[in-house]
C-alpha atoms as a PDB file:
ATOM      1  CA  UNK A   1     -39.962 -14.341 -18.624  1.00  0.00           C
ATOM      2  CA  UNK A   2     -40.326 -11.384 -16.471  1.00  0.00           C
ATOM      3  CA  UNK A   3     -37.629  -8.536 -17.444  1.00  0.00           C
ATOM      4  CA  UNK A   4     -35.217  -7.182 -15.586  1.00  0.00           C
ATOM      5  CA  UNK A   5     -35.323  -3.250 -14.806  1.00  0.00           C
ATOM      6  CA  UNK A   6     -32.624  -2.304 -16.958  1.00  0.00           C
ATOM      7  CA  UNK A   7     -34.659  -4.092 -20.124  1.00  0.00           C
ATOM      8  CA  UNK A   8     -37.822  -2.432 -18.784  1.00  0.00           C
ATOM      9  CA  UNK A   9     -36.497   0.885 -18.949  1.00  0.00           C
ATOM     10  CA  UNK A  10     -34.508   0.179 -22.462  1.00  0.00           C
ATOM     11  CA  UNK A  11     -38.042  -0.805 -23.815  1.00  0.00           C
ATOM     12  CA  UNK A  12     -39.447   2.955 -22.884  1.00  0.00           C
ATOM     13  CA  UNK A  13     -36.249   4.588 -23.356  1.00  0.00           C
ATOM     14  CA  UNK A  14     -37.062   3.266 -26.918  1.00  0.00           C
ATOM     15  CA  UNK A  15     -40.829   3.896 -26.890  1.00  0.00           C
ATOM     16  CA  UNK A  16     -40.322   7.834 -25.985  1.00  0.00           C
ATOM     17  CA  UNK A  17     -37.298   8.481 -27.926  1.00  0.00           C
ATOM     18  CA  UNK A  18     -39.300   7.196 -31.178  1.00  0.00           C
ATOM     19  CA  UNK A  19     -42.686   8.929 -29.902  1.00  0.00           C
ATOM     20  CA  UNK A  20     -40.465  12.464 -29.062  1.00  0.00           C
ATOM     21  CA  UNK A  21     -39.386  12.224 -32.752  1.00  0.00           C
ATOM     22  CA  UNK A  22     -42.454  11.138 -34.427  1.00  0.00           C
ATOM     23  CA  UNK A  23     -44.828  13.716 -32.456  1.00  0.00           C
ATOM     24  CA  UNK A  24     -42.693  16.595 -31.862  1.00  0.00           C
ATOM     25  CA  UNK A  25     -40.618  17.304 -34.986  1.00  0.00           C
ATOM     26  CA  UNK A  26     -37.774  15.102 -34.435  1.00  0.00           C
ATOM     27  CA  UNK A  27     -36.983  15.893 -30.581  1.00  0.00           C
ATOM     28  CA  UNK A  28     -34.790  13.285 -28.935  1.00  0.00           C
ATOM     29  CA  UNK A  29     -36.095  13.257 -25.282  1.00  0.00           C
ATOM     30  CA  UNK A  30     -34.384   9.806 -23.950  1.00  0.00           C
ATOM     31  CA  UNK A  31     -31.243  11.406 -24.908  1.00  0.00           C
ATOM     32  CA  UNK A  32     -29.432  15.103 -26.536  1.00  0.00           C
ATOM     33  CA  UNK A  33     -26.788  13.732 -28.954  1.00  0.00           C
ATOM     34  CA  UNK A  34     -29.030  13.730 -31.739  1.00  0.00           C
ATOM     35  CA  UNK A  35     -31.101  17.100 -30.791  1.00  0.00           C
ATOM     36  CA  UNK A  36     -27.818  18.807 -32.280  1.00  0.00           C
ATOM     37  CA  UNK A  37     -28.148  17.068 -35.287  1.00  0.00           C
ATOM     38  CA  UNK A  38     -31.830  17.992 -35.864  1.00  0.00           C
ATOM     39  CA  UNK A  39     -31.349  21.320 -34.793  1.00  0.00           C
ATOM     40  CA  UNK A  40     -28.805  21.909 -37.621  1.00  0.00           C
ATOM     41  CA  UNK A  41     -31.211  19.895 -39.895  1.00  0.00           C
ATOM     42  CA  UNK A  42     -34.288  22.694 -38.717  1.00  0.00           C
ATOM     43  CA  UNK A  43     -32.196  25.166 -39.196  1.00  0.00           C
ATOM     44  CA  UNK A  44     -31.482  24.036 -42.907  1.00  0.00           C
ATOM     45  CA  UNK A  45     -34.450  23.231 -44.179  1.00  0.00           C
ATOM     46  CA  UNK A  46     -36.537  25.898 -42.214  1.00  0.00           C
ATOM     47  CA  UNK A  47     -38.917  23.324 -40.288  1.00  0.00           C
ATOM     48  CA  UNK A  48     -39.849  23.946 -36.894  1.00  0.00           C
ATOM     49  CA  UNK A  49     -38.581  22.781 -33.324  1.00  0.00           C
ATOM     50  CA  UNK A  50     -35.356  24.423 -33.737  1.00  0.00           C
ATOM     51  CA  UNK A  51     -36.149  26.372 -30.422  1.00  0.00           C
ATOM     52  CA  UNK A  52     -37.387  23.303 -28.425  1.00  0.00           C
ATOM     53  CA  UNK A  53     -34.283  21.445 -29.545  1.00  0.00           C
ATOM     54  CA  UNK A  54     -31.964  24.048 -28.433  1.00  0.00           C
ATOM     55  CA  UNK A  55     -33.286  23.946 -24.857  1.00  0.00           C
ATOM     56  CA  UNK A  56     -33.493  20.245 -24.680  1.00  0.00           C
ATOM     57  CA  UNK A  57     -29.982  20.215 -23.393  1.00  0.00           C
ATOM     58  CA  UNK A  58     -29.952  22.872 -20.408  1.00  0.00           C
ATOM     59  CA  UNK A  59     -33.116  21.298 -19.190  1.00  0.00           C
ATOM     60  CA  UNK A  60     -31.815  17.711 -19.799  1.00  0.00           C
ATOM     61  CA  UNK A  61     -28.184  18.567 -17.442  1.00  0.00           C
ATOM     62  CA  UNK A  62     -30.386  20.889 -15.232  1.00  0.00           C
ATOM     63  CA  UNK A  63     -32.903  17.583 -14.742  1.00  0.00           C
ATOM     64  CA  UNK A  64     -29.665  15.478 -13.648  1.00  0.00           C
ATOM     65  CA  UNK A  65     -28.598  18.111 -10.906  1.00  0.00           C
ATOM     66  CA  UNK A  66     -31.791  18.570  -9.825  1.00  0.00           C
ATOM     67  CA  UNK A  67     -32.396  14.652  -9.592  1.00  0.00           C
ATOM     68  CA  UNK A  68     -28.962  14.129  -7.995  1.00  0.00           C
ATOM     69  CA  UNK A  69     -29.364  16.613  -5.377  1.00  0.00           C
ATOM     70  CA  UNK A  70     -32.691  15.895  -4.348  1.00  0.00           C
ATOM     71  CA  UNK A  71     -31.377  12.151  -3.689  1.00  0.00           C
ATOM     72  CA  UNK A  72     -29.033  13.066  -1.193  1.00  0.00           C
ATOM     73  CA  UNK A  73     -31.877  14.101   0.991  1.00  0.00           C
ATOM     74  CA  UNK A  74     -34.492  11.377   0.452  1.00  0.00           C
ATOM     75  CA  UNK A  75     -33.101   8.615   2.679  1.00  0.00           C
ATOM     76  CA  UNK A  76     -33.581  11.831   5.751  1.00  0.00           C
ATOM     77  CA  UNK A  77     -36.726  11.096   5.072  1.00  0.00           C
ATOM     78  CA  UNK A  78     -37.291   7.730   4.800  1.00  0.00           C
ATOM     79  CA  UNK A  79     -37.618   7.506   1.030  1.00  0.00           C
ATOM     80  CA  UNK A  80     -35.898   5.005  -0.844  1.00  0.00           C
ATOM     81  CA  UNK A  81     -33.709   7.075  -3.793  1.00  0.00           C
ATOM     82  CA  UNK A  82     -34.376   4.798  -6.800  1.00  0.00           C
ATOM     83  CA  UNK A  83     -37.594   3.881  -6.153  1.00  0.00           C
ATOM     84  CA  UNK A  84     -38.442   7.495  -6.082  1.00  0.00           C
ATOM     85  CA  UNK A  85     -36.364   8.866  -8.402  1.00  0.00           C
ATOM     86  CA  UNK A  86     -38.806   6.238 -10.826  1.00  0.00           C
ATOM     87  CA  UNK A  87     -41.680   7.473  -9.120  1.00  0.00           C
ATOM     88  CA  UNK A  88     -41.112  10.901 -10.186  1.00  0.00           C
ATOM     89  CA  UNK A  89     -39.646   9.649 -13.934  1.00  0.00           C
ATOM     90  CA  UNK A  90     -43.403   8.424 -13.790  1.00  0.00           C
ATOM     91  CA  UNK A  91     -45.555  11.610 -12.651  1.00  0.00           C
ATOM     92  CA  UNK A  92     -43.281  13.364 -15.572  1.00  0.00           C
ATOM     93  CA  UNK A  93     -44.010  10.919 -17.865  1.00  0.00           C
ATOM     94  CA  UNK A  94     -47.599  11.210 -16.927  1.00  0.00           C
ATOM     95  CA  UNK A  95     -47.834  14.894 -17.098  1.00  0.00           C
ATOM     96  CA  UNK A  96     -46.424  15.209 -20.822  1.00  0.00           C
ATOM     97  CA  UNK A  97     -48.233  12.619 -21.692  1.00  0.00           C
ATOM     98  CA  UNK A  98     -51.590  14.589 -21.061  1.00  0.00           C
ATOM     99  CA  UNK A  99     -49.995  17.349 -22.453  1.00  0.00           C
ATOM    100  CA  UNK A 100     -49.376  15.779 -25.476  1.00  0.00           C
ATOM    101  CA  UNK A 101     -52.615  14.305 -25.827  1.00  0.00           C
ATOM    102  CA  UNK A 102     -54.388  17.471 -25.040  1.00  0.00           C
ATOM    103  CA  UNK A 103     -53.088  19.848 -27.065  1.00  0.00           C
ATOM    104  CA  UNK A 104     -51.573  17.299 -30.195  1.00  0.00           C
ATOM    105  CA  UNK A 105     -51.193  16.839 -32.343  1.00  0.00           C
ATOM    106  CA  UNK A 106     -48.734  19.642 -33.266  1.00  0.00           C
ATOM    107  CA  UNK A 107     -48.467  21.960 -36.373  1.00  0.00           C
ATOM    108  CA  UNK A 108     -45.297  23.426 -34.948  1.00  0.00           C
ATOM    109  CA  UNK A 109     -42.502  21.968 -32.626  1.00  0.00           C
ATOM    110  CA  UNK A 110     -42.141  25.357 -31.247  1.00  0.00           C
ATOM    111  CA  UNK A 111     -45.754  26.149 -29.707  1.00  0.00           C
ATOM    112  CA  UNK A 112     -46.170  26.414 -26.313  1.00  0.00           C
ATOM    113  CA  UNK A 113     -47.996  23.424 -25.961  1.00  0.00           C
ATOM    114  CA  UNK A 114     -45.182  21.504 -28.417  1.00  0.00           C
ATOM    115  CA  UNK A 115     -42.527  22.844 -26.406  1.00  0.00           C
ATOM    116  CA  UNK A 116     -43.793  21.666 -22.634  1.00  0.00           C
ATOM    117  CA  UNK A 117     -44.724  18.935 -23.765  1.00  0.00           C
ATOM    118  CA  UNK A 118     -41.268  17.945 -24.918  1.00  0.00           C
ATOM    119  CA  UNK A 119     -39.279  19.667 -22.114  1.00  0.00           C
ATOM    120  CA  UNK A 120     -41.338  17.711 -19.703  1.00  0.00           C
ATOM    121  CA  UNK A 121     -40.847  14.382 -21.137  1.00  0.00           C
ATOM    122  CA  UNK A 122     -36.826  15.285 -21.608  1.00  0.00           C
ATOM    123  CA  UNK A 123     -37.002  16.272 -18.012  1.00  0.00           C
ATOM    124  CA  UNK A 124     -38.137  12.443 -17.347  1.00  0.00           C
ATOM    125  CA  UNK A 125     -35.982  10.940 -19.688  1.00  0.00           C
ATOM    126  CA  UNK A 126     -33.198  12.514 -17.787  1.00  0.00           C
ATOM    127  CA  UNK A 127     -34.044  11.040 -14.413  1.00  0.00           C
ATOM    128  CA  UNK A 128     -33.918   7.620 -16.325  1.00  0.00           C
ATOM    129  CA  UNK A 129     -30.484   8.735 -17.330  1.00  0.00           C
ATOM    130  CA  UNK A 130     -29.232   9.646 -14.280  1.00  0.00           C
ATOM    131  CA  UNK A 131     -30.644   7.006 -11.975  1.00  0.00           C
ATOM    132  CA  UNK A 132     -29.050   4.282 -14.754  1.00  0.00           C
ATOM    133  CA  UNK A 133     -25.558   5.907 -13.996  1.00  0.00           C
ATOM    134  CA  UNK A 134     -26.054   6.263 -10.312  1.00  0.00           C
ATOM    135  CA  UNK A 135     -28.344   2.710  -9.508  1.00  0.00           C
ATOM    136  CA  UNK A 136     -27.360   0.283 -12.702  1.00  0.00           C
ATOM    137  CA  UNK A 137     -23.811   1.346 -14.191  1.00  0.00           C
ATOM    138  CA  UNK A 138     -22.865  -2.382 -14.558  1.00  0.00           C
ATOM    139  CA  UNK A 139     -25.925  -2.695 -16.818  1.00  0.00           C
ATOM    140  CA  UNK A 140     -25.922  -1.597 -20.743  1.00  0.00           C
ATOM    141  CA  UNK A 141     -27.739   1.544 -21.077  1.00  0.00           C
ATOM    142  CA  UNK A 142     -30.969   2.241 -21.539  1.00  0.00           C
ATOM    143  CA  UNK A 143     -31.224   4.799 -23.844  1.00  0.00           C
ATOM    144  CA  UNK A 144     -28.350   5.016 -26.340  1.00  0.00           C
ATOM    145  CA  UNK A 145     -27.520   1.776 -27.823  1.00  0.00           C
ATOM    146  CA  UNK A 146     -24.327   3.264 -29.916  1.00  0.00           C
ATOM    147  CA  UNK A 147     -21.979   1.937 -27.680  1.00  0.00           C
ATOM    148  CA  UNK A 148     -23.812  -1.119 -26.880  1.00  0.00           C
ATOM    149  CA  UNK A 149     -24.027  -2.518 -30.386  1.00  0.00           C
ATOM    150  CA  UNK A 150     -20.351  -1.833 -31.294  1.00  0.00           C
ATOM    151  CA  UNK A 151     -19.670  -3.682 -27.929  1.00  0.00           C
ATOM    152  CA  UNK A 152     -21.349  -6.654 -29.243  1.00  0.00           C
ATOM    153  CA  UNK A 153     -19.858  -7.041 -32.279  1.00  0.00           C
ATOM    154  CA  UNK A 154     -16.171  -6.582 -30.979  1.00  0.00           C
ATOM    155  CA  UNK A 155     -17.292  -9.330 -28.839  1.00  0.00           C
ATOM    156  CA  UNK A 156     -18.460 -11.240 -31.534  1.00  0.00           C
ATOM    157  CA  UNK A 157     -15.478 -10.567 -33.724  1.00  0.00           C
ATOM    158  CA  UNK A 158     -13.213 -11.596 -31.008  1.00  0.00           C
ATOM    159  CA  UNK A 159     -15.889 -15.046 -30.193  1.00  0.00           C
ATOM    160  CA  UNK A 160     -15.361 -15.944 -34.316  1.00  0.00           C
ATOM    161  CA  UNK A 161     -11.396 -15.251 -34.717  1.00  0.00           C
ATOM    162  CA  UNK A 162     -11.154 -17.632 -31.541  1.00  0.00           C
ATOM    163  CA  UNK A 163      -7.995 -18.263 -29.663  1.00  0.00           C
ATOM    164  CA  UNK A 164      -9.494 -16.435 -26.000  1.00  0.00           C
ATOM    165  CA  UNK A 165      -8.836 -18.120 -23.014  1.00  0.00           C
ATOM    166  CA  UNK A 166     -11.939 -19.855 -21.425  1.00  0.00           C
ATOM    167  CA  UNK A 167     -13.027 -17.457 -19.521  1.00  0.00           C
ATOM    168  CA  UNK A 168     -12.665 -14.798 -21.593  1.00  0.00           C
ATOM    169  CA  UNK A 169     -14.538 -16.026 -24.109  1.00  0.00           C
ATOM    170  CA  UNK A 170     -17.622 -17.055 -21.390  1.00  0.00           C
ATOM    171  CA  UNK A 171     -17.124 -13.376 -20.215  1.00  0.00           C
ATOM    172  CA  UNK A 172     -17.652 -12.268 -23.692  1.00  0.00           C
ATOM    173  CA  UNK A 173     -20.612 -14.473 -24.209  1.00  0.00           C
ATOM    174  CA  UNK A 174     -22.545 -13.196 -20.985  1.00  0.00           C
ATOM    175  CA  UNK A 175     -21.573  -9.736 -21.722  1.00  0.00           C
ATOM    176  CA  UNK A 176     -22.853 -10.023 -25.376  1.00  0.00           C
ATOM    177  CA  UNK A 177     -26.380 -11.597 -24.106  1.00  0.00           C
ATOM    178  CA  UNK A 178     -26.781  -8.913 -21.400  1.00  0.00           C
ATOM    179  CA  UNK A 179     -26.040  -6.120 -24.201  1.00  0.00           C
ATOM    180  CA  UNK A 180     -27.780  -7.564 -27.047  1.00  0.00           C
ATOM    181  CA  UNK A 181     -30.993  -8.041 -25.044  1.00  0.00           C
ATOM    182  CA  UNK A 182     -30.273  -4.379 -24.310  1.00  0.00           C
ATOM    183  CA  UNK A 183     -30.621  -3.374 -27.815  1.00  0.00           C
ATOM    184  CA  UNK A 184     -33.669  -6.137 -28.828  1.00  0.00           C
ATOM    185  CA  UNK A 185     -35.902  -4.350 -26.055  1.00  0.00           C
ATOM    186  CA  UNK A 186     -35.015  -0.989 -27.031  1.00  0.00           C
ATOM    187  CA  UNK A 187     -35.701  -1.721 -30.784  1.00  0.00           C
ATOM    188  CA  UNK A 188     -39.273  -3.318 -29.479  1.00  0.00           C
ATOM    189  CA  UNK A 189     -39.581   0.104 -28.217  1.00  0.00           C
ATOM    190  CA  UNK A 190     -39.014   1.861 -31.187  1.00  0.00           C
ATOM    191  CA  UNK A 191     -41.175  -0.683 -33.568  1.00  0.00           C
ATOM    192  CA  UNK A 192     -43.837  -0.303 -30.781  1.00  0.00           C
ATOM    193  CA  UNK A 193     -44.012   2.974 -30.672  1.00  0.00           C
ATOM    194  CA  UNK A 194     -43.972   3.880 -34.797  1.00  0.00           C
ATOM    195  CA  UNK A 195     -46.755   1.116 -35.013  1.00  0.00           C
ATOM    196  CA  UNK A 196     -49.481   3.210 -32.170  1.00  0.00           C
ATOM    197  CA  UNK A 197     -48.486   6.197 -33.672  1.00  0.00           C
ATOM    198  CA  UNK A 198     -49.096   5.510 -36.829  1.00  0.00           C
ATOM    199  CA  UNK A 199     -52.633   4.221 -35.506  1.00  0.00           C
ATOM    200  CA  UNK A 200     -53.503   6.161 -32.908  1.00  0.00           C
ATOM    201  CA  UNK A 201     -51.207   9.499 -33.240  1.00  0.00           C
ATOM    202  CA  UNK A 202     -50.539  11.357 -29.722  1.00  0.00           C
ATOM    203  CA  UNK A 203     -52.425   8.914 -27.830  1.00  0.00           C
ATOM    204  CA  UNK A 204     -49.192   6.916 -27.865  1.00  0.00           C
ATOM    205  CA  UNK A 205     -47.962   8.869 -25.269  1.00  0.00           C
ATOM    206  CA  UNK A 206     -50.140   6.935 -23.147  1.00  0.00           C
ATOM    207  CA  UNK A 207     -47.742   4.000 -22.856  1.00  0.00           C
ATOM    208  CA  UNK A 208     -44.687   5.409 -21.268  1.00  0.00           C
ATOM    209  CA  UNK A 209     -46.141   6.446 -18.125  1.00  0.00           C
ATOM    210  CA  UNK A 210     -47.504   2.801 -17.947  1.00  0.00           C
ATOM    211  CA  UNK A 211     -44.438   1.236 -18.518  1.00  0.00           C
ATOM    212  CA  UNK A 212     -42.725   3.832 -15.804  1.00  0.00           C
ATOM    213  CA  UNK A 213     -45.179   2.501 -13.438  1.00  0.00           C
ATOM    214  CA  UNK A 214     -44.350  -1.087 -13.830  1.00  0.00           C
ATOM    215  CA  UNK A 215     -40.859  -0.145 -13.821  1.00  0.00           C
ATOM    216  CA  UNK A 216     -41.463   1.410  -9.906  1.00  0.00           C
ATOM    217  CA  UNK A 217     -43.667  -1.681  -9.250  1.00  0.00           C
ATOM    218  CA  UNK A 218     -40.781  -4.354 -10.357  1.00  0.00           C
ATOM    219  CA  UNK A 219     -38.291  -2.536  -8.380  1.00  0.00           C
ATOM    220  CA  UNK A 220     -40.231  -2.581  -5.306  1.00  0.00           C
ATOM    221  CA  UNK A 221     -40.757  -6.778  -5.826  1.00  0.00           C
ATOM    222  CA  UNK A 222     -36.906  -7.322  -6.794  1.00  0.00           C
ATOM    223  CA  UNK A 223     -35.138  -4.433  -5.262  1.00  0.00           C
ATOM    224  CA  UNK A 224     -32.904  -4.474  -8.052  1.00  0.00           C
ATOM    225  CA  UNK A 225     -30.699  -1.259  -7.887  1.00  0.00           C
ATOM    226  CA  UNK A 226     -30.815  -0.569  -3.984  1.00  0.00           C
ATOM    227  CA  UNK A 227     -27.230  -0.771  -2.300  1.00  0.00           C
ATOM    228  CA  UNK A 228     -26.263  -3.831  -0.637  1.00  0.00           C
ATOM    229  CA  UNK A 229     -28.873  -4.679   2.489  1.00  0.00           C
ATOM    230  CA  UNK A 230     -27.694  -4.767   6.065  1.00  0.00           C
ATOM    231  CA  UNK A 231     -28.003  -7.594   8.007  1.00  0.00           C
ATOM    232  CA  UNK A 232     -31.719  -8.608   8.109  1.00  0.00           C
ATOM    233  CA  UNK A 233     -33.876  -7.184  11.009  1.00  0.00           C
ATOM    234  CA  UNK A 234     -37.774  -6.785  11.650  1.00  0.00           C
ATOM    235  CA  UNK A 235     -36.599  -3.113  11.566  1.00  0.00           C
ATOM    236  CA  UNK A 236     -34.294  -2.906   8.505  1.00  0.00           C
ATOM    237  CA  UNK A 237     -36.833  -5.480   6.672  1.00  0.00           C
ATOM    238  CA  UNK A 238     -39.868  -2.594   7.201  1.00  0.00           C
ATOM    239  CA  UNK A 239     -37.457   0.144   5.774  1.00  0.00           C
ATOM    240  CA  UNK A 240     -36.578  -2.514   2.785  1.00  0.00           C
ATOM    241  CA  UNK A 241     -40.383  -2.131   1.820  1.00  0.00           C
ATOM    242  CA  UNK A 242     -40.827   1.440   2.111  1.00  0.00           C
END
């Protein structure tokens, strides 16, 4: 069965979060919450990657405006805004990717080479961030599955108690399937990425820019994530499939 964006982009937001951590003394690039954790954990025990951590977050919410911005102006010039905004998730994705591969793997999270490495792939993991909110807020999100996972087991603790009307208890069941195949891709992202790296080191960086691609690829086929279509015309259909 062919997976919907959302699940596509849990199952890298997985993949590079694990990879970050596992490559680049324990950076979080799909998202910052737990940077300030390992940054007090660096700090502690003297490891490295204390500096890269810090600056995870101003480039992560700099990333956002930039990505924001930049999408009011596409559709001036004929661009679609999600579609592009994955586009460029890609190149990023692609570009620390070869940096990572070039220059890994790293002795300390703080080199040069350790530290653009890691700001670029943050700086694509926050384009995935901010076209979820903007593109997909009614699905789970793709690359923090705190909330997701207490969400399903309310849900379930609600479905086993019993007494819910009908259809809150089928609005319960859709919303737990939707969230827990959330969470199942993301952890295949996870278990993927430990198993390459623990076989082939750096090189798994090679995956995410793959699985960015076919992300752009499935949105152009489904359109999933673009506003609500006119009515069709030869015209409007040609802009559809820009």
């Amino acid at each position: 069965m062919k997976p919907t964006l959302p699940q596509l982009m849990s199952l890298n937001g997985g993949f590079i979060d694990t990879a970050g951590f596992l490559a680049l003394h324990g950076l979080f690039t799909a998202h910052v919450t737990g940077n300030f954790v390992t940054i007090g954990a660096a700090l502690v025990h003297g490891t490295s990657g204390a500096i890269t951590k810090l600056l995870a977050l101003p480039v992560f919410c700099a990333m956002v405006i930039l990505a924001r911005l930049v999408s009011y102006g596409l559709p001036a010039l004929g661009l679609p805004v999600l579609r592009t905004m994955l586009a460029a998730k890609a190149v990023l994705l692609l570009a620390g990717g070869v940096l990572a591969i070039r220059f890994g793997p790293f002795a300390d999270g703080d080199s040069a080479a350790a530290m653009a490495a890691g700001l670029v792939l943050v700086s694509a993991m926050a384009i995935q961030n901010a076209v979820h909110r903007i593109h997909l807020g009614s699905a789970p999100p793709t690359t923090l599955m705190t909330g997701t996972t207490t969400q399903v087991m309310v849900d379930l603790a609600d479905l086993l108690r019993g007494g819910q009307a009908p259809e809150e208890a089928a609005a319960a069941r859709t919303r737990m399937r939707r969230m827990a195949a959330a969470v199942a891709w993301f952890a295949s992202g996870c278990a993927a990425a430990a198993l390459i790296y623990a076989r082939w080191n750096v090189w798994c960086f090679a995956v995410p820019p793959v699985l960015a691609a076919c992300a752009v690829a499935l949105q152009r086929s489904t359109h999933e994530g673009d506003p609500a279509a006119p009515p069709s015309t030869p015209a409007s259909a040609a802009a559809r499939h820009l």
